[in-house]
C-alpha atoms as a PDB file:
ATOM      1  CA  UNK A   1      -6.757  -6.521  15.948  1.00  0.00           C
ATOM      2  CA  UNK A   2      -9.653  -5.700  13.681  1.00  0.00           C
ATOM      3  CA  UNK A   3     -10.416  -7.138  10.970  1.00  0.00           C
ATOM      4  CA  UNK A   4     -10.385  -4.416   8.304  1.00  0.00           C
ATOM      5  CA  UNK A   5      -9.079  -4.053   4.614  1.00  0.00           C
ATOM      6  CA  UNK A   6      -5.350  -3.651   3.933  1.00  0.00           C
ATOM      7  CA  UNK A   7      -3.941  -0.510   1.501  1.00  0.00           C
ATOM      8  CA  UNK A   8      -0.692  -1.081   0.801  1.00  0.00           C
ATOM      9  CA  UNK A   9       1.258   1.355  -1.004  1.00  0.00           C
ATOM     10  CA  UNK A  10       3.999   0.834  -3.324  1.00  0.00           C
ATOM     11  CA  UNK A  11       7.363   2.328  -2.256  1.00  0.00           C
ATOM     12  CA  UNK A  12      11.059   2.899  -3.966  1.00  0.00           C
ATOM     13  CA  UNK A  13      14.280   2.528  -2.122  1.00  0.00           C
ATOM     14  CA  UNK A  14      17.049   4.652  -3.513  1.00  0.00           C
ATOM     15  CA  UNK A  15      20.497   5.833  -2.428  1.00  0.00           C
ATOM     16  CA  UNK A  16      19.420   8.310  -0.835  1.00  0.00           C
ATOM     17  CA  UNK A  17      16.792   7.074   0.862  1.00  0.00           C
ATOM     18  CA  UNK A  18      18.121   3.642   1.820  1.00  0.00           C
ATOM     19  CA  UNK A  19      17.211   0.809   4.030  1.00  0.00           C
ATOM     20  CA  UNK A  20      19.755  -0.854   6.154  1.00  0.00           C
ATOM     21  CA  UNK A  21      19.836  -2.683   9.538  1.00  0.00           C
ATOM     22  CA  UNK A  22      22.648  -4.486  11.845  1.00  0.00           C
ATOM     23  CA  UNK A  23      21.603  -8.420  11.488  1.00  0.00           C
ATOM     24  CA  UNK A  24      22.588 -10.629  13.622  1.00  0.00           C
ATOM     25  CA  UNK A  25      25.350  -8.342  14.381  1.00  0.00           C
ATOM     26  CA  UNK A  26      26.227  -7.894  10.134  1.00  0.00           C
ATOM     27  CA  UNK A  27      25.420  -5.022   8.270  1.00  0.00           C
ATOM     28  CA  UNK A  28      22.370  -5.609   5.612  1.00  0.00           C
ATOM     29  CA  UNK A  29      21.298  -3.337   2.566  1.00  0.00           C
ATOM     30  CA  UNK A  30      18.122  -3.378   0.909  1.00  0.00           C
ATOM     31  CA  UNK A  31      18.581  -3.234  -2.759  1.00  0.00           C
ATOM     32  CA  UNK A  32      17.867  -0.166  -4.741  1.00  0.00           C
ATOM     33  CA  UNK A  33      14.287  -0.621  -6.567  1.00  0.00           C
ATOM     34  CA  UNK A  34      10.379  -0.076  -6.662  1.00  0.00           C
ATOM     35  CA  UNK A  35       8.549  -2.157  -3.839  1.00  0.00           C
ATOM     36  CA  UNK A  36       5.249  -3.006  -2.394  1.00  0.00           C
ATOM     37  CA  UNK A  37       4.473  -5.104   0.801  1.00  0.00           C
ATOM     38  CA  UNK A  38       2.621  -7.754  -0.769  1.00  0.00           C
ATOM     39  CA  UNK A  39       3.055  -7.938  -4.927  1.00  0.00           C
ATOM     40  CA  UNK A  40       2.072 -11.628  -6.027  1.00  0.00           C
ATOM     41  CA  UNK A  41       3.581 -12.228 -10.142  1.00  0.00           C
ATOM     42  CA  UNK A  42      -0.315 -12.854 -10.684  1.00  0.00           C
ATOM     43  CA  UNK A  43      -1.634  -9.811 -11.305  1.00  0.00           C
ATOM     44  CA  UNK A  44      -3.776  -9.981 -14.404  1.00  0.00           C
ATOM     45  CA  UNK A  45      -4.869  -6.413 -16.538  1.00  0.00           C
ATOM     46  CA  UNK A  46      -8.407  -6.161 -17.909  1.00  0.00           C
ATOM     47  CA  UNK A  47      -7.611  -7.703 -21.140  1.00  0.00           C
ATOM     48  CA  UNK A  48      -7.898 -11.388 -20.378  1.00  0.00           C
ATOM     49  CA  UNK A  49      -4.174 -13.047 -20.577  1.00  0.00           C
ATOM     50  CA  UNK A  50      -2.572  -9.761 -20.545  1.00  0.00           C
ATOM     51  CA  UNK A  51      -0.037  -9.373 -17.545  1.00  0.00           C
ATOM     52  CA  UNK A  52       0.094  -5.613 -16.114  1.00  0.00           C
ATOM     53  CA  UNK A  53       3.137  -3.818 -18.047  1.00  0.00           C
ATOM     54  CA  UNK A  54       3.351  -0.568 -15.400  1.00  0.00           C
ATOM     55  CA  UNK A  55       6.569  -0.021 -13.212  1.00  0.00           C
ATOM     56  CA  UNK A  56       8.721  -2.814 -11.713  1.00  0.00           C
ATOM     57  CA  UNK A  57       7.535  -3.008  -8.221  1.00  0.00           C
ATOM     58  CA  UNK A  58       8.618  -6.833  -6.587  1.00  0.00           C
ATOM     59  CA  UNK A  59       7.666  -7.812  -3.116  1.00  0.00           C
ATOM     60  CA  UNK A  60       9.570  -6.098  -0.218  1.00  0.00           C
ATOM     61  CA  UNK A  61       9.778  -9.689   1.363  1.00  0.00           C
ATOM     62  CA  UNK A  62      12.235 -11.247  -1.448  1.00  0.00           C
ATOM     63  CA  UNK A  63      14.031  -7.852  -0.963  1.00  0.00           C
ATOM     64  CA  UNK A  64      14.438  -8.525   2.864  1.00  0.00           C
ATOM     65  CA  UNK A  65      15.224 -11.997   2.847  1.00  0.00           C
ATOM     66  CA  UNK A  66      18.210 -10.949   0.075  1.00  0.00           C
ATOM     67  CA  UNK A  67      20.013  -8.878   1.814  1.00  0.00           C
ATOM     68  CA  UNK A  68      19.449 -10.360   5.367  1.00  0.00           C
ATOM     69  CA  UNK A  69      20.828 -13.968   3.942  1.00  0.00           C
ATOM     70  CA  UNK A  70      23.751 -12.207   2.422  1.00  0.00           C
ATOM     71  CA  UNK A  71      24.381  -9.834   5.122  1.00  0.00           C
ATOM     72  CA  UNK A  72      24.828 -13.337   7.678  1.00  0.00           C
ATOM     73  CA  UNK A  73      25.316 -16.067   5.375  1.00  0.00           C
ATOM     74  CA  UNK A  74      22.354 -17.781   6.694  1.00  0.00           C
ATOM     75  CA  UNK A  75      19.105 -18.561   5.706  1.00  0.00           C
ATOM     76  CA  UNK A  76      15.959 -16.508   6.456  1.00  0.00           C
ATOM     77  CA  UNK A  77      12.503 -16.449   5.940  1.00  0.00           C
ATOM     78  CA  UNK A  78      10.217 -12.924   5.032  1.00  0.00           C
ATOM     79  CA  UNK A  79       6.573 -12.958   4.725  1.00  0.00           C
ATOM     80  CA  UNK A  80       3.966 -10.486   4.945  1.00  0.00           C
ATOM     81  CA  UNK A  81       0.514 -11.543   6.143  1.00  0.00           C
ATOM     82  CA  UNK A  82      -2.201 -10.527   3.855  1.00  0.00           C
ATOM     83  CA  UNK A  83      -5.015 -10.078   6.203  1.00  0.00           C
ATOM     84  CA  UNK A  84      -2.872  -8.818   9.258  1.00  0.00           C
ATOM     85  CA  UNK A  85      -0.959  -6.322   7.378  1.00  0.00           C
ATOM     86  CA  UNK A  86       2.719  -7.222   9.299  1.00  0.00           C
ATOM     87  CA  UNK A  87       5.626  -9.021   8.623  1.00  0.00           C
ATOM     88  CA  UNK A  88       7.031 -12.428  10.076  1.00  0.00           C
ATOM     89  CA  UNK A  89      11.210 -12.535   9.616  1.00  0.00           C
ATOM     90  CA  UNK A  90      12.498 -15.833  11.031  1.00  0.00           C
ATOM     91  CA  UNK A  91      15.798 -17.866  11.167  1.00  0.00           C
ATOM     92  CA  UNK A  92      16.962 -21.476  12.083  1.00  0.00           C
ATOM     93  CA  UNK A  93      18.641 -20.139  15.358  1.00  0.00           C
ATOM     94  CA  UNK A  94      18.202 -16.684  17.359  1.00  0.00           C
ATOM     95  CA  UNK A  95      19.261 -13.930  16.096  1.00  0.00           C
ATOM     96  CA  UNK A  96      19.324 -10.076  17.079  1.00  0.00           C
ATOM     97  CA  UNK A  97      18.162  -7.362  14.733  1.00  0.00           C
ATOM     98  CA  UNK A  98      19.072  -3.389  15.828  1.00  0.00           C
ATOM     99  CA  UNK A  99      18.230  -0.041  14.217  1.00  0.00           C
ATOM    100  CA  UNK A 100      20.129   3.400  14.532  1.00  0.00           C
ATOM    101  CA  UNK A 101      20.970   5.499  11.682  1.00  0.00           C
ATOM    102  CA  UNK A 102      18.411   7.298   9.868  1.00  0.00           C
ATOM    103  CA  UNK A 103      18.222   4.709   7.196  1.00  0.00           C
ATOM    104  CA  UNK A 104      18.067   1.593   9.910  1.00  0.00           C
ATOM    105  CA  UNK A 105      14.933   3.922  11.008  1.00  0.00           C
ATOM    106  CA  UNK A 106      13.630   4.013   7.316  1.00  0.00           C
ATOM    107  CA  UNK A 107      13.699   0.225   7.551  1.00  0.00           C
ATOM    108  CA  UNK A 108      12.713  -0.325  10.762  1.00  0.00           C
ATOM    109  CA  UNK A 109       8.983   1.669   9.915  1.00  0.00           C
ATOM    110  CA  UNK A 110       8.910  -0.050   6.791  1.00  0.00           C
ATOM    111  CA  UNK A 111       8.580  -3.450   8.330  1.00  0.00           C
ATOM    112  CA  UNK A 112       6.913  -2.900  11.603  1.00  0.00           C
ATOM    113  CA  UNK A 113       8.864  -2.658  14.041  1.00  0.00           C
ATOM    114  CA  UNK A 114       9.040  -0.196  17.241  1.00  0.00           C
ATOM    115  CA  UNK A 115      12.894  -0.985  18.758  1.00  0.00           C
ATOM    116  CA  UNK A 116      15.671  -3.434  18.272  1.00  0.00           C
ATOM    117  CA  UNK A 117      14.942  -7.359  18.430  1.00  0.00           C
ATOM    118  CA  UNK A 118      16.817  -9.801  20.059  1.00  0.00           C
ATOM    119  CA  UNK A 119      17.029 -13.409  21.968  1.00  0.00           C
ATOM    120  CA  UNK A 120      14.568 -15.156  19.423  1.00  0.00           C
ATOM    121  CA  UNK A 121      14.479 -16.685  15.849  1.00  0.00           C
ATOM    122  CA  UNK A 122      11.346 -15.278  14.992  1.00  0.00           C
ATOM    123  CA  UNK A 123      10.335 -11.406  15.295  1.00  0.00           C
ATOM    124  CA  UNK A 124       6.397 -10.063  14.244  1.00  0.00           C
ATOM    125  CA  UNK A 125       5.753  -6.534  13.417  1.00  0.00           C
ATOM    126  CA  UNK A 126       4.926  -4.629  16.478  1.00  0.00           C
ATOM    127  CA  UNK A 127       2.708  -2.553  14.512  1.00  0.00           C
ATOM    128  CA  UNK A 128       1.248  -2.210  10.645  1.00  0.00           C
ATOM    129  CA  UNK A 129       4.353  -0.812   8.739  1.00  0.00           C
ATOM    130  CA  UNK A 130       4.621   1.873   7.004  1.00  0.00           C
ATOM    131  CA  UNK A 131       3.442   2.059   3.269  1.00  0.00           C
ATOM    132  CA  UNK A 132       0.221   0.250   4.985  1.00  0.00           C
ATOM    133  CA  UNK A 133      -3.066   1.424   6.091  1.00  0.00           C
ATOM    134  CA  UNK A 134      -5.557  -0.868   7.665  1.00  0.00           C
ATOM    135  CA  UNK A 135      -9.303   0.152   7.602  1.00  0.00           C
ATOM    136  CA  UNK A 136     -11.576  -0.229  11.143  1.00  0.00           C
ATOM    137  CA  UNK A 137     -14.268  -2.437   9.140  1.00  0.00           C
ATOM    138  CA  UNK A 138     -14.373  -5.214   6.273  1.00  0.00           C
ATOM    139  CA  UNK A 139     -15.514  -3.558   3.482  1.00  0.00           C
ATOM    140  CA  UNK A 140     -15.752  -0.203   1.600  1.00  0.00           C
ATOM    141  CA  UNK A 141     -18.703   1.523   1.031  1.00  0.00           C
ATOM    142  CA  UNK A 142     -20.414   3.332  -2.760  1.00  0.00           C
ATOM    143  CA  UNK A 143     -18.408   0.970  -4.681  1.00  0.00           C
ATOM    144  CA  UNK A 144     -18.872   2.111  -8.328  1.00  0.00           C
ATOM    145  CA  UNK A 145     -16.835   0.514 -11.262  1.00  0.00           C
ATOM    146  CA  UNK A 146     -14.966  -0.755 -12.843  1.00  0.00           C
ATOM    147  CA  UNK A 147     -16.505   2.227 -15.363  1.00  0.00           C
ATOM    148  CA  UNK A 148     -14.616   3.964 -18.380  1.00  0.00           C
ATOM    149  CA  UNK A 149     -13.680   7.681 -18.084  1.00  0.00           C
ATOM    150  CA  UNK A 150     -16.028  10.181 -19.112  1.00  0.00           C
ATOM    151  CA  UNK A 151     -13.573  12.107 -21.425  1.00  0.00           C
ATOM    152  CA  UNK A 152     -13.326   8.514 -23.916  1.00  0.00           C
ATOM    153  CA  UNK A 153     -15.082   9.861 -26.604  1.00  0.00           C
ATOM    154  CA  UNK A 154     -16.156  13.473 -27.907  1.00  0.00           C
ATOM    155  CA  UNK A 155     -18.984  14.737 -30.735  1.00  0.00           C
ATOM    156  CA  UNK A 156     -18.990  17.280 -32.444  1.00  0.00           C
ATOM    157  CA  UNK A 157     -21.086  18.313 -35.948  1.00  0.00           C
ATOM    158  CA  UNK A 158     -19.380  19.227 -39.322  1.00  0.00           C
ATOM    159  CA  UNK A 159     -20.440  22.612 -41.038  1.00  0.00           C
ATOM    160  CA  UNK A 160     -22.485  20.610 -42.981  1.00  0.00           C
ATOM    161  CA  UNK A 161     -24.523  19.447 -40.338  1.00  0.00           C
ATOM    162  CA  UNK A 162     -23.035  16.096 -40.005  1.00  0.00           C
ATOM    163  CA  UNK A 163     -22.648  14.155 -36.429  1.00  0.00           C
ATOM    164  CA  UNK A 164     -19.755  12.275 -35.738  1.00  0.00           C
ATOM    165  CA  UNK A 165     -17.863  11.262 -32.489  1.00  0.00           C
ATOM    166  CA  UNK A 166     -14.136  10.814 -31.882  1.00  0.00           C
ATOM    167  CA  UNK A 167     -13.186   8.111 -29.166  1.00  0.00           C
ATOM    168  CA  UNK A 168      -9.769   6.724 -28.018  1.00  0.00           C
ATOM    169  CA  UNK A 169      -9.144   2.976 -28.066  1.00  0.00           C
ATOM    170  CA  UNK A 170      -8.486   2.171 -24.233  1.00  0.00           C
ATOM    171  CA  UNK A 171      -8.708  -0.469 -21.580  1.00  0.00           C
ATOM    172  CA  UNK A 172      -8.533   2.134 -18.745  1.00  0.00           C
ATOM    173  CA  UNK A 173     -11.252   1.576 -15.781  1.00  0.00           C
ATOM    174  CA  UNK A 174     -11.920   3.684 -13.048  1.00  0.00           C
ATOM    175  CA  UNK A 175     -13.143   3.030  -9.565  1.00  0.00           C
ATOM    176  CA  UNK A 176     -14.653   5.009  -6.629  1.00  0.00           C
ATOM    177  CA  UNK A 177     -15.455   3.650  -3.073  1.00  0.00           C
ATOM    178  CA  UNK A 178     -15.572   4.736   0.263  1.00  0.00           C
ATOM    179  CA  UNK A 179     -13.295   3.755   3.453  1.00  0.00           C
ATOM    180  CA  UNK A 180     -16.106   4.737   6.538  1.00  0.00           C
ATOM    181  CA  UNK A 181     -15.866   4.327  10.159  1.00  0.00           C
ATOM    182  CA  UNK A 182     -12.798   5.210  10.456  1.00  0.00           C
ATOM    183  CA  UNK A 183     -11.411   6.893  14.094  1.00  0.00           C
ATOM    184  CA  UNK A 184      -9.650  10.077  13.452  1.00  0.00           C
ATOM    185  CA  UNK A 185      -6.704   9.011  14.858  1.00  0.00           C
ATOM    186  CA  UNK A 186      -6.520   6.908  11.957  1.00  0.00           C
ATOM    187  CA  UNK A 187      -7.167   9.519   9.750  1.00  0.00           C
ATOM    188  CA  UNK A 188      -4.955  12.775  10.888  1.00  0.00           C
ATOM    189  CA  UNK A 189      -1.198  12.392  11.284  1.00  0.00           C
ATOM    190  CA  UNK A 190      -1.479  14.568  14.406  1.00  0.00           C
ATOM    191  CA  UNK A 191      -4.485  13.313  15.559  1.00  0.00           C
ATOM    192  CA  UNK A 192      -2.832   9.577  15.103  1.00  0.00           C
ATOM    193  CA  UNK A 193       0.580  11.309  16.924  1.00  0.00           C
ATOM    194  CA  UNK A 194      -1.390  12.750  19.610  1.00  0.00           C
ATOM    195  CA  UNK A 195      -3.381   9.077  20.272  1.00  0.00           C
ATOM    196  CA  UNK A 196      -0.221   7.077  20.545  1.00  0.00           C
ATOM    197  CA  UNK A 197       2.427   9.763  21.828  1.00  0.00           C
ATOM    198  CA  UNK A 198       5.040   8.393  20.397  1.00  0.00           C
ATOM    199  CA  UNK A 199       6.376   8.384  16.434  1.00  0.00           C
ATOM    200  CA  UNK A 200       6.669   4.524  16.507  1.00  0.00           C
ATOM    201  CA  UNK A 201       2.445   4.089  15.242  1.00  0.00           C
ATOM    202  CA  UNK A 202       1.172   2.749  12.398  1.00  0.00           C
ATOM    203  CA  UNK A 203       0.324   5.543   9.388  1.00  0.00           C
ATOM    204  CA  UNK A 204      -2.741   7.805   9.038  1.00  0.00           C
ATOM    205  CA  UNK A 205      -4.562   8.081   5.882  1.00  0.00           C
ATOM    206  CA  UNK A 206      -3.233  11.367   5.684  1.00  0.00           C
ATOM    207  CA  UNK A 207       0.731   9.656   5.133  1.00  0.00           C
ATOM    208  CA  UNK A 208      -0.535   7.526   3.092  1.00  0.00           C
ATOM    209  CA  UNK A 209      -2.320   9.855   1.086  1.00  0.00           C
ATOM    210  CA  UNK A 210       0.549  11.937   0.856  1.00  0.00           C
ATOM    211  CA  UNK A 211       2.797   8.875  -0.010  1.00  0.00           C
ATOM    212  CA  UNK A 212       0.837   7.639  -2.886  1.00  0.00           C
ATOM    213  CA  UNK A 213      -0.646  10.300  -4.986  1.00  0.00           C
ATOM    214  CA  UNK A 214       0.908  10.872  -8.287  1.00  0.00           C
ATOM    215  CA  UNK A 215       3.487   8.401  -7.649  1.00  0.00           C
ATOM    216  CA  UNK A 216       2.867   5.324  -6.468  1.00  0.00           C
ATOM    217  CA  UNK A 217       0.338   2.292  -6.836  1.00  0.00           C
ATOM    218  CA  UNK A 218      -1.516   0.721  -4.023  1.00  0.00           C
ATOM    219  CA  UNK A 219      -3.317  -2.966  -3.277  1.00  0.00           C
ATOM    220  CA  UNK A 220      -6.230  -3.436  -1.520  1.00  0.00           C
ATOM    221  CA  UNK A 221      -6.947  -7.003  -0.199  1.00  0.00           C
ATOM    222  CA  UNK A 222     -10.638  -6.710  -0.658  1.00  0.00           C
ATOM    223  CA  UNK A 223     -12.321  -9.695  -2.457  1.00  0.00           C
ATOM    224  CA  UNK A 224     -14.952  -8.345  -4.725  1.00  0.00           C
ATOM    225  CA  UNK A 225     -17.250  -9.894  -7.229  1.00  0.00           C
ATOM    226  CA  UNK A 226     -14.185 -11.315  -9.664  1.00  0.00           C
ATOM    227  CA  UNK A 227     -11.056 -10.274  -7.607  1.00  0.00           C
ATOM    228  CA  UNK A 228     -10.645 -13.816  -5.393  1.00  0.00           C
ATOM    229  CA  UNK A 229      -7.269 -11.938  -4.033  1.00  0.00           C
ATOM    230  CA  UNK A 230      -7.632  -8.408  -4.467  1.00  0.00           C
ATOM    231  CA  UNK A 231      -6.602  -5.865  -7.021  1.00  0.00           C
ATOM    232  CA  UNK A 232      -3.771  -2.921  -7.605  1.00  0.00           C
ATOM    233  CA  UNK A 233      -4.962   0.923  -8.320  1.00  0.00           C
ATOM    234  CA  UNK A 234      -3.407   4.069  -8.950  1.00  0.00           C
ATOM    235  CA  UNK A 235      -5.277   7.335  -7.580  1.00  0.00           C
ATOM    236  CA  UNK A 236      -6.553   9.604  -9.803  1.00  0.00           C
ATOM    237  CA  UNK A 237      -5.366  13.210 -10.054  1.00  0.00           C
ATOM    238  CA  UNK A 238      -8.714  14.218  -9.435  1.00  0.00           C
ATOM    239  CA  UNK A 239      -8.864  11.576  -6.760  1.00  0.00           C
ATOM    240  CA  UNK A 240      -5.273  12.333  -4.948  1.00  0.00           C
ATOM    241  CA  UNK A 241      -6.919  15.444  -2.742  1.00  0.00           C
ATOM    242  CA  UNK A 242      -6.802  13.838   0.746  1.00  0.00           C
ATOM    243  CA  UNK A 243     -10.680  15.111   1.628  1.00  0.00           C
ATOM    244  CA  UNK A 244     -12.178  13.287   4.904  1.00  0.00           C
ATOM    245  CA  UNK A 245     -15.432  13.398   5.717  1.00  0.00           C
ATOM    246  CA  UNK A 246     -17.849  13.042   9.188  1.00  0.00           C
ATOM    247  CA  UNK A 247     -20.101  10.455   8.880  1.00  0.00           C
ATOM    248  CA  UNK A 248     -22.246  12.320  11.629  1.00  0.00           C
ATOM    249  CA  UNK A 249     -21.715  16.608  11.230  1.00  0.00           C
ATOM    250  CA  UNK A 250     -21.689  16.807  14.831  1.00  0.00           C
ATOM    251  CA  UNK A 251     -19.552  13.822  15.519  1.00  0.00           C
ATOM    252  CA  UNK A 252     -15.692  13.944  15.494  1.00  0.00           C
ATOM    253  CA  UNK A 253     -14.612  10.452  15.934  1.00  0.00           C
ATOM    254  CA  UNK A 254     -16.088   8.654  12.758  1.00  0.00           C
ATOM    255  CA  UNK A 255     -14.787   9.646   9.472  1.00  0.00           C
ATOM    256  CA  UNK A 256     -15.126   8.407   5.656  1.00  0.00           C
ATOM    257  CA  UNK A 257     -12.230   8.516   3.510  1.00  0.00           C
ATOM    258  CA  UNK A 258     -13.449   8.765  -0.042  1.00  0.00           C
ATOM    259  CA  UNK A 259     -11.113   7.154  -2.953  1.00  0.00           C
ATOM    260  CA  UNK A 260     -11.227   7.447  -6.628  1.00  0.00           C
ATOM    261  CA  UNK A 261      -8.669   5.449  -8.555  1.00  0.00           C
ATOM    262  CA  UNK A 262      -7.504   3.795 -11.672  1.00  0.00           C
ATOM    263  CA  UNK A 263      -8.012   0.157 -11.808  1.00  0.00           C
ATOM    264  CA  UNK A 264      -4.591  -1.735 -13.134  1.00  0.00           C
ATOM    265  CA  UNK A 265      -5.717  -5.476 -12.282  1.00  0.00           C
ATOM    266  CA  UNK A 266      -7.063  -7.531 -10.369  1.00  0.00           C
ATOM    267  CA  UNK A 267      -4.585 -10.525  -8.620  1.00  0.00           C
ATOM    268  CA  UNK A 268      -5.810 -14.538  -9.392  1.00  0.00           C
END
């Protein structure tokens, strides 16, 4: 597996869009609520010692481990591996896990997995889950920010000639980077269809794209200057156009994926 950057998106279950699966032969329910793969309690806004106040979003793993140690009265363990991008579920003694219905599927894509698990006590995601995108290389590319918007502040001159400038009080930061190398069937949801022939493959950027604009934030496990454990964004209207580009004109198998975003904080 390479050993690229992780974007994972934030996600909400709901009643009608719910998450179940048959657990060691038990029904289990994933709680109504806003998630995100991996969302540490950590997360620090720009203002030193002020927590992020934005939307509820927990960590899918707590929600997991809930309803699978309720579902079989038994303990289990979730995590989600930072740097891998898939999820570990484990138990003292084996146990099967199966997926059918429409919301088993939901479930079943959100953590990984490509078909119903049984005769172990420990299953791996076959594949990076849904709500996650993992770059081809280490890095990202024209990293600018964290900058103020341009719109902060506007002047304008009095009829009697007098210059003055109104500004809004904000801690908003923007940033802008780039996501390159990437193959297109990374980047296409046919293209990524087409590579794998199946439906069970990881998402494109264009899913993800789709997913997250407007709606939902996103962390990226890059460790930049002051961000030991990477930080949380929010793309910005102007940034939520999915627009690849080449890197080569004549060369269809290396794209860059451009990204502009609001900053919400950085994790300790």
């Amino acid at each position: 597996m390479p050993a690229g950057l992780l974007y994972c998106a934030g996600f909400q279950v709901t009643s009608s869009a719910s998450m179940t699966a048959t657990v060691a032969g038990s029904a289990a329910t994933i709680a109504s609520g806003y998630y995100m793969p991996s969302m540490q309690t950590s997360l620090v806004y720009p203002t030193p010692g002020v927590a992020y106040a934005g939307a509820a979003y927990t960590n899918f793993t707590t929600a997991v481990k809930t309803a699978f140690d309720a579902a079989t009265a038994t303990t289990f363990t979730v995590t989600f591996n930072t740097t891998t991008g898939l999820y570990t579920i484990s138990r003292a003694t084996t146990f099967t896990l199966s997926f059918s219905s429409a919301s088993d599927l939901r479930l079943r894509a959100a953590l990984g997995f490509t078909g119903n698990k049984s005769g172990a006590n420990t299953y791996t995601s076959d594949v990076v889950p849904a709500y996650v995108c993992r770059s081809e290389i280490l890095g990202r590319s024209n990293v600018m920010g964290q900058v103020e918007p341009d719109e902060i502040a506007e002047e304008t001159v009095s009829d009697g000639g007098e210059a003055f400038v109104i500004t809004r009080k904000s801690g908003e930061f923007l940033m802008t980077w780039q996501q390159t190398m990437e193959p297109r069937s990374a980047v296409y949801e046919w293209a990524a269809y087409v590579a794998a022939s199946s439906s069970s493959i990881p998402w494109s950027w264009q899913q993800w794209f789709r997913h997250t604009r407007g709606t939902h934030p996103f962390y990226v496990n890059d460790t930049l200057e002051g961000e030991p454990n990477g930080a949380v964004y929010r793309l910005t209207a102007k940034g939520a156009s999915f627009r690849p580009q080449r890197v080569t004109a004549d060369y269809d198998d290396q794209w860059v994926v451009p990204f502009e975003a609001r900053w919400l904080g950085r994790y300790n």
